[in-house]
C-alpha atoms as a PDB file:
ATOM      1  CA  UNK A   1      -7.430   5.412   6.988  1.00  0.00           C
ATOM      2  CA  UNK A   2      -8.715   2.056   5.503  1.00  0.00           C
ATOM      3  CA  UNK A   3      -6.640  -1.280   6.077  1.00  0.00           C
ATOM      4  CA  UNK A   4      -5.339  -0.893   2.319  1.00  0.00           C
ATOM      5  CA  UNK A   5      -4.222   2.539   3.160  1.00  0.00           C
ATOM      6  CA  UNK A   6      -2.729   1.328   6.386  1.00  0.00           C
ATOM      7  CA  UNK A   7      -0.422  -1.271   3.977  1.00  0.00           C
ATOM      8  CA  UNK A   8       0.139   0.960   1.757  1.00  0.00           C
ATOM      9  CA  UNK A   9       1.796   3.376   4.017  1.00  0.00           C
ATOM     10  CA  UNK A  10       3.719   0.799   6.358  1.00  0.00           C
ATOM     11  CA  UNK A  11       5.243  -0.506   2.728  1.00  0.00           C
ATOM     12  CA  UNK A  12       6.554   2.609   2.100  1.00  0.00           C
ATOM     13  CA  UNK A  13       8.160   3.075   5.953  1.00  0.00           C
ATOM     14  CA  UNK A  14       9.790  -0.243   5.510  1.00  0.00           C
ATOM     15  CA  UNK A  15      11.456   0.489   2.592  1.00  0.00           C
ATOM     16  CA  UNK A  16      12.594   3.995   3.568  1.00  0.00           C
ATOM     17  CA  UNK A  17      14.559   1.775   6.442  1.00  0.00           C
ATOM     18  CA  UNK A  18      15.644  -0.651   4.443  1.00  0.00           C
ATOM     19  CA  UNK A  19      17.314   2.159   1.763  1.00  0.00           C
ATOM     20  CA  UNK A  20      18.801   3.474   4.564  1.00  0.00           C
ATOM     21  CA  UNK A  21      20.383   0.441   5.844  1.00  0.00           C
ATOM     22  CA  UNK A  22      21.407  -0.112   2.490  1.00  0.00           C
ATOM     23  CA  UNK A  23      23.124   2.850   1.783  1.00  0.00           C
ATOM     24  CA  UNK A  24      25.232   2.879   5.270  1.00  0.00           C
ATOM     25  CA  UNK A  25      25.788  -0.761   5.226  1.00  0.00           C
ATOM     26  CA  UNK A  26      27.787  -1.503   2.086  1.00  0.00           C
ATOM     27  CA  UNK A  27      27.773  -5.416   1.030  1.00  0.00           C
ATOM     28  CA  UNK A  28      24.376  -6.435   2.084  1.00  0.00           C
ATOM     29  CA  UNK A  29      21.059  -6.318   0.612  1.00  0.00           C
ATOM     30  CA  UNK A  30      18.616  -6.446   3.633  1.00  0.00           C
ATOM     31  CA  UNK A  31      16.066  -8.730   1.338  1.00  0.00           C
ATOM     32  CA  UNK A  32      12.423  -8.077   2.189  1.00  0.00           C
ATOM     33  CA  UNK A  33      11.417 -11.743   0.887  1.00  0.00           C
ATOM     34  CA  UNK A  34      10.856 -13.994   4.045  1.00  0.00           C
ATOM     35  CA  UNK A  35       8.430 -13.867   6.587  1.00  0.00           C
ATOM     36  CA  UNK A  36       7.391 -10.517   6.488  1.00  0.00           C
ATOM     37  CA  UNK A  37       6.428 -10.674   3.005  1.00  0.00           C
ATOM     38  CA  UNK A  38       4.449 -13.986   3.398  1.00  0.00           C
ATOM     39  CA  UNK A  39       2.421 -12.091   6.138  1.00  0.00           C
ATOM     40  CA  UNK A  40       1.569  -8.963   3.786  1.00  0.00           C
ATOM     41  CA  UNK A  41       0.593 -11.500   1.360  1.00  0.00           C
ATOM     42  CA  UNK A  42      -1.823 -13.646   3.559  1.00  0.00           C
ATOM     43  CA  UNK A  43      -3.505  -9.950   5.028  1.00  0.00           C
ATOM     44  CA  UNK A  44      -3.705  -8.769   1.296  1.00  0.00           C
ATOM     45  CA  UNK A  45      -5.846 -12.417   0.677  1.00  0.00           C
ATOM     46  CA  UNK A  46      -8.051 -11.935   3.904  1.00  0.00           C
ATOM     47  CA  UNK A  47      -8.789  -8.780   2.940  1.00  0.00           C
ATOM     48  CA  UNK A  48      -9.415  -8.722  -0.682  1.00  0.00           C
ATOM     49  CA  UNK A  49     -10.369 -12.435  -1.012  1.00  0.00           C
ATOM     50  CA  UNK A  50     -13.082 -15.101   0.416  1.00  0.00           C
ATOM     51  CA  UNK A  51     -10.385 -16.228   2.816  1.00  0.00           C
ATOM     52  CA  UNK A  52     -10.433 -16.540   6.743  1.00  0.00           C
ATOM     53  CA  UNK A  53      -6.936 -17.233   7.593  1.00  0.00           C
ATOM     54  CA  UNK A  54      -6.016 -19.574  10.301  1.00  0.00           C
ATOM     55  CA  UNK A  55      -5.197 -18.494  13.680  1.00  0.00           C
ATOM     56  CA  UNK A  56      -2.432 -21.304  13.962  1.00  0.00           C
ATOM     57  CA  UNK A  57      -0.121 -22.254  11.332  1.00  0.00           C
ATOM     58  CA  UNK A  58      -1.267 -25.378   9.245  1.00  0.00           C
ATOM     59  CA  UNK A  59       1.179 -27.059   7.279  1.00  0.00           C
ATOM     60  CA  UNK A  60       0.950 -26.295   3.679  1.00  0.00           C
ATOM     61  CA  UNK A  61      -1.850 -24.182   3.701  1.00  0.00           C
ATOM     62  CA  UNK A  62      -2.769 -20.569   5.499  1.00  0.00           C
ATOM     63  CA  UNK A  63      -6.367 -20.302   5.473  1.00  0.00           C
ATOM     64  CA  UNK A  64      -9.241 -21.471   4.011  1.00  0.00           C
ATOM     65  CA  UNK A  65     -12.974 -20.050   2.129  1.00  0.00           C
ATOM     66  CA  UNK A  66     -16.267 -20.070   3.165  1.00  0.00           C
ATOM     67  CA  UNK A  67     -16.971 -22.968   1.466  1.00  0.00           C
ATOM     68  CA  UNK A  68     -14.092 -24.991   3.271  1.00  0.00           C
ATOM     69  CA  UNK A  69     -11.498 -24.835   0.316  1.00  0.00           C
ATOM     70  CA  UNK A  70      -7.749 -25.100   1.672  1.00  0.00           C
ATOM     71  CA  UNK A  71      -5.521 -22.020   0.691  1.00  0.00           C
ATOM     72  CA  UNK A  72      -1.834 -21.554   0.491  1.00  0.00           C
ATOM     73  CA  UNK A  73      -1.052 -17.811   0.230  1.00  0.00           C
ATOM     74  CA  UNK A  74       2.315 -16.622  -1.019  1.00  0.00           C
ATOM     75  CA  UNK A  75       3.345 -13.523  -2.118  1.00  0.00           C
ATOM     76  CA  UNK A  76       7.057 -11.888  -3.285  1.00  0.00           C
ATOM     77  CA  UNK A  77       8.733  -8.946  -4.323  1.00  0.00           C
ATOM     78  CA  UNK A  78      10.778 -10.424  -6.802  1.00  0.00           C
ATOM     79  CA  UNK A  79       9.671 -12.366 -10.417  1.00  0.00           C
ATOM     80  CA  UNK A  80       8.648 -15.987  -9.331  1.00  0.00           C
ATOM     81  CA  UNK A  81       6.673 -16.976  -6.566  1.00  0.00           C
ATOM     82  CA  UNK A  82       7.777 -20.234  -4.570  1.00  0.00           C
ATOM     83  CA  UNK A  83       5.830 -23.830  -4.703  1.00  0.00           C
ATOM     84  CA  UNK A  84       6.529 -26.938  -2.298  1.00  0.00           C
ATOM     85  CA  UNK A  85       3.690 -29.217  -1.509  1.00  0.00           C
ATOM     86  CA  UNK A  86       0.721 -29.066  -3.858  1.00  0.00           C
ATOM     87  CA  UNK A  87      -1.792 -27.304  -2.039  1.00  0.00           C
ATOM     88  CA  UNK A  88      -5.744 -27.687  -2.391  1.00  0.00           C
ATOM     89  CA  UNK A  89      -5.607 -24.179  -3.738  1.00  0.00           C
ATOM     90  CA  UNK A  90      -3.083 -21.264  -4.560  1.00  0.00           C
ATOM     91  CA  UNK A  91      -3.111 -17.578  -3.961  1.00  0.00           C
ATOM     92  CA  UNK A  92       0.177 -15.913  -5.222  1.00  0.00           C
ATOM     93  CA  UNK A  93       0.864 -11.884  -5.592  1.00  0.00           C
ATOM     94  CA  UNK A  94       4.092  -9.575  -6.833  1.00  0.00           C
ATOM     95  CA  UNK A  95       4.077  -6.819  -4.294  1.00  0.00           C
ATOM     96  CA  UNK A  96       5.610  -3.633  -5.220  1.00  0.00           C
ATOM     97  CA  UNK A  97       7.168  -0.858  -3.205  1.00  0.00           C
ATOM     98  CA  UNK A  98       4.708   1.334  -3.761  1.00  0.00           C
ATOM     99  CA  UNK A  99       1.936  -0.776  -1.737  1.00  0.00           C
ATOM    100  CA  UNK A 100       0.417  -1.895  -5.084  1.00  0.00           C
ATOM    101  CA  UNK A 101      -0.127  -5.884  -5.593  1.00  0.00           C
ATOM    102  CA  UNK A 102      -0.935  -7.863  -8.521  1.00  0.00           C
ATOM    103  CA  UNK A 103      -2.598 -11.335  -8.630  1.00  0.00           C
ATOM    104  CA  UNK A 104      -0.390 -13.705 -10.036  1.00  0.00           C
ATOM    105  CA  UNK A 105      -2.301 -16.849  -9.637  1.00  0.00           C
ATOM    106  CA  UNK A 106      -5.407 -18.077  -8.234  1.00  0.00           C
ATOM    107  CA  UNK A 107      -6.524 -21.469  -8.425  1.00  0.00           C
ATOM    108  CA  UNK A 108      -6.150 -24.999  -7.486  1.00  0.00           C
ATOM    109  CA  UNK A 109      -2.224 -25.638  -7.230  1.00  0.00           C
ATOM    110  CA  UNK A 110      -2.631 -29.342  -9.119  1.00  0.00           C
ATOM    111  CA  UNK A 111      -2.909 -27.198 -12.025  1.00  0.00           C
ATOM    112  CA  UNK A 112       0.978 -25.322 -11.259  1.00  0.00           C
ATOM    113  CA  UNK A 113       1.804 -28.923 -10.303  1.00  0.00           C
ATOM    114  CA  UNK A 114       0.479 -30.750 -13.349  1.00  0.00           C
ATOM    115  CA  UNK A 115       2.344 -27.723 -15.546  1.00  0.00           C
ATOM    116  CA  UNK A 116       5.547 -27.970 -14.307  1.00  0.00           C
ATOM    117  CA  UNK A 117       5.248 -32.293 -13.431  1.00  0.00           C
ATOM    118  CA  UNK A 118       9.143 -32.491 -15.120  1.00  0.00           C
ATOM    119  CA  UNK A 119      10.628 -30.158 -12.517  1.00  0.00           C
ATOM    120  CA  UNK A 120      13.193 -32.471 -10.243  1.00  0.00           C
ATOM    121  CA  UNK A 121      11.562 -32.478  -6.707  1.00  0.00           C
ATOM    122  CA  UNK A 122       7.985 -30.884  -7.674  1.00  0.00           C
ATOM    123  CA  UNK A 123       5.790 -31.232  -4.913  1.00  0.00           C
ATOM    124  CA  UNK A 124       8.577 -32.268  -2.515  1.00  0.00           C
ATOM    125  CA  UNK A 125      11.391 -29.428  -2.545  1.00  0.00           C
ATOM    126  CA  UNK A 126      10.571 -25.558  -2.227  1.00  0.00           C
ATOM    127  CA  UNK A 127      11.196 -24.608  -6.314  1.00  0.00           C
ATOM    128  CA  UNK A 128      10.287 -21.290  -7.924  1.00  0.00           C
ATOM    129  CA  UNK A 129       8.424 -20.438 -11.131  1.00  0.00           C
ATOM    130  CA  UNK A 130       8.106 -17.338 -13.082  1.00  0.00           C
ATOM    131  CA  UNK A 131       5.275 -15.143 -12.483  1.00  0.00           C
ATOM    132  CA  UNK A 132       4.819 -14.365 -16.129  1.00  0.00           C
ATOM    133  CA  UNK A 133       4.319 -17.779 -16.446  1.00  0.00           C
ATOM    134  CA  UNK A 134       2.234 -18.190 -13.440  1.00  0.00           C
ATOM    135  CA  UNK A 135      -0.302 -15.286 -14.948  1.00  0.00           C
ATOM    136  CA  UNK A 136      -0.763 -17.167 -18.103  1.00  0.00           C
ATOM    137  CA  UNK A 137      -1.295 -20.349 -16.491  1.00  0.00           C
ATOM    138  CA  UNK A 138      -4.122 -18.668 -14.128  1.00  0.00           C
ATOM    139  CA  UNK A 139      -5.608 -16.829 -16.892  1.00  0.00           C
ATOM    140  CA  UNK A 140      -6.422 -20.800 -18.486  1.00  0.00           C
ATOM    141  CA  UNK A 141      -8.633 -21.464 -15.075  1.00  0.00           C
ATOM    142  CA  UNK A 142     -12.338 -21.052 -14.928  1.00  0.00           C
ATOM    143  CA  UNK A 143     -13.804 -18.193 -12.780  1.00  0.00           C
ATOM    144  CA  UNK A 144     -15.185 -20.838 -10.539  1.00  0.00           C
ATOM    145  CA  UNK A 145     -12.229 -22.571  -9.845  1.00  0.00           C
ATOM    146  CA  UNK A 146     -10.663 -19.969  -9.071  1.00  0.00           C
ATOM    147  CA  UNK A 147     -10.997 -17.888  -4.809  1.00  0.00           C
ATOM    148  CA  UNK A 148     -13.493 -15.196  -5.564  1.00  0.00           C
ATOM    149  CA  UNK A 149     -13.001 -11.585  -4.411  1.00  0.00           C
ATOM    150  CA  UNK A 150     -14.524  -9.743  -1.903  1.00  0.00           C
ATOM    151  CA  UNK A 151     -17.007  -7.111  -3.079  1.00  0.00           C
ATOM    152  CA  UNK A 152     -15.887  -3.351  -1.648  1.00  0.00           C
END
């Protein structure tokens, strides 16, 4: 089973428990967005991106490239992806229950920064943007801007 497999499949056990919790305790919603979700997100970017993620946690970013560029990672299950601190350079994905991911943006985070500048508190409180909004922005970046994939 390949390491993609391996998410896939532990996606789908998680939610299984989480339905089931759900469904016996009425009330609550058991939320996947937190921590765990953050840490399917970075593994998805070491995996599938040119990112070596560090072994102890660095304040606004996770990991960083080859080439020593700085990467926040976040990911979500829901339809915005969360910004604080303008990082050297963003990674953001929209996981699904399914084990499937999408890239919502890649690229330097001035640019989600410099977008949304009239935001109270941008780049000092956590705030959350649309994804769809996110994807168009990233689509506007160069390819070499933006954290290439790994080939395979």
């Amino acid at each position: 089973m390949t390491k993609k497999e391996i998410i896939a499949s532990a996606l789908k056990l998680i939610f299984q428990g989480i339905n089931q919790l759900k469904s016996n305790f009425h009330g609550k919603e058991f939320t996947i967005d937190g921590r765990l979700v953050g840490d399917i997100g970075e593994v998805i970017a070491a995996l599938g991106y040119d990112v070596k993620l560090y072994e102890v946690l660095e304040e606004g970013h996770d990991g960083k490239t080859s080439d020593g560029r700085r990467v926040q990672i976040k990911a979500t299950f829901k339809d915005q992806l969360t910004f604080k601190t303008v990082p050297d350079y963003y990674l953001g994905f929209k996981l699904y229950e399914s084990g499937r991911h999408d890239e919502i943006y890649n690229g330097p985070g001035h640019y989600i920064f410099n977008r949304y500048s009239h935001r109270k508190g941008i780049g000092k409180i956590l705030l959350s943007f649309p994804n769809d909004e996110l994807i168009k922005l990233s689509e506007k970046i160069p390819i070499e801007e933006k954290i290439s994939r790994r080939k395979g």
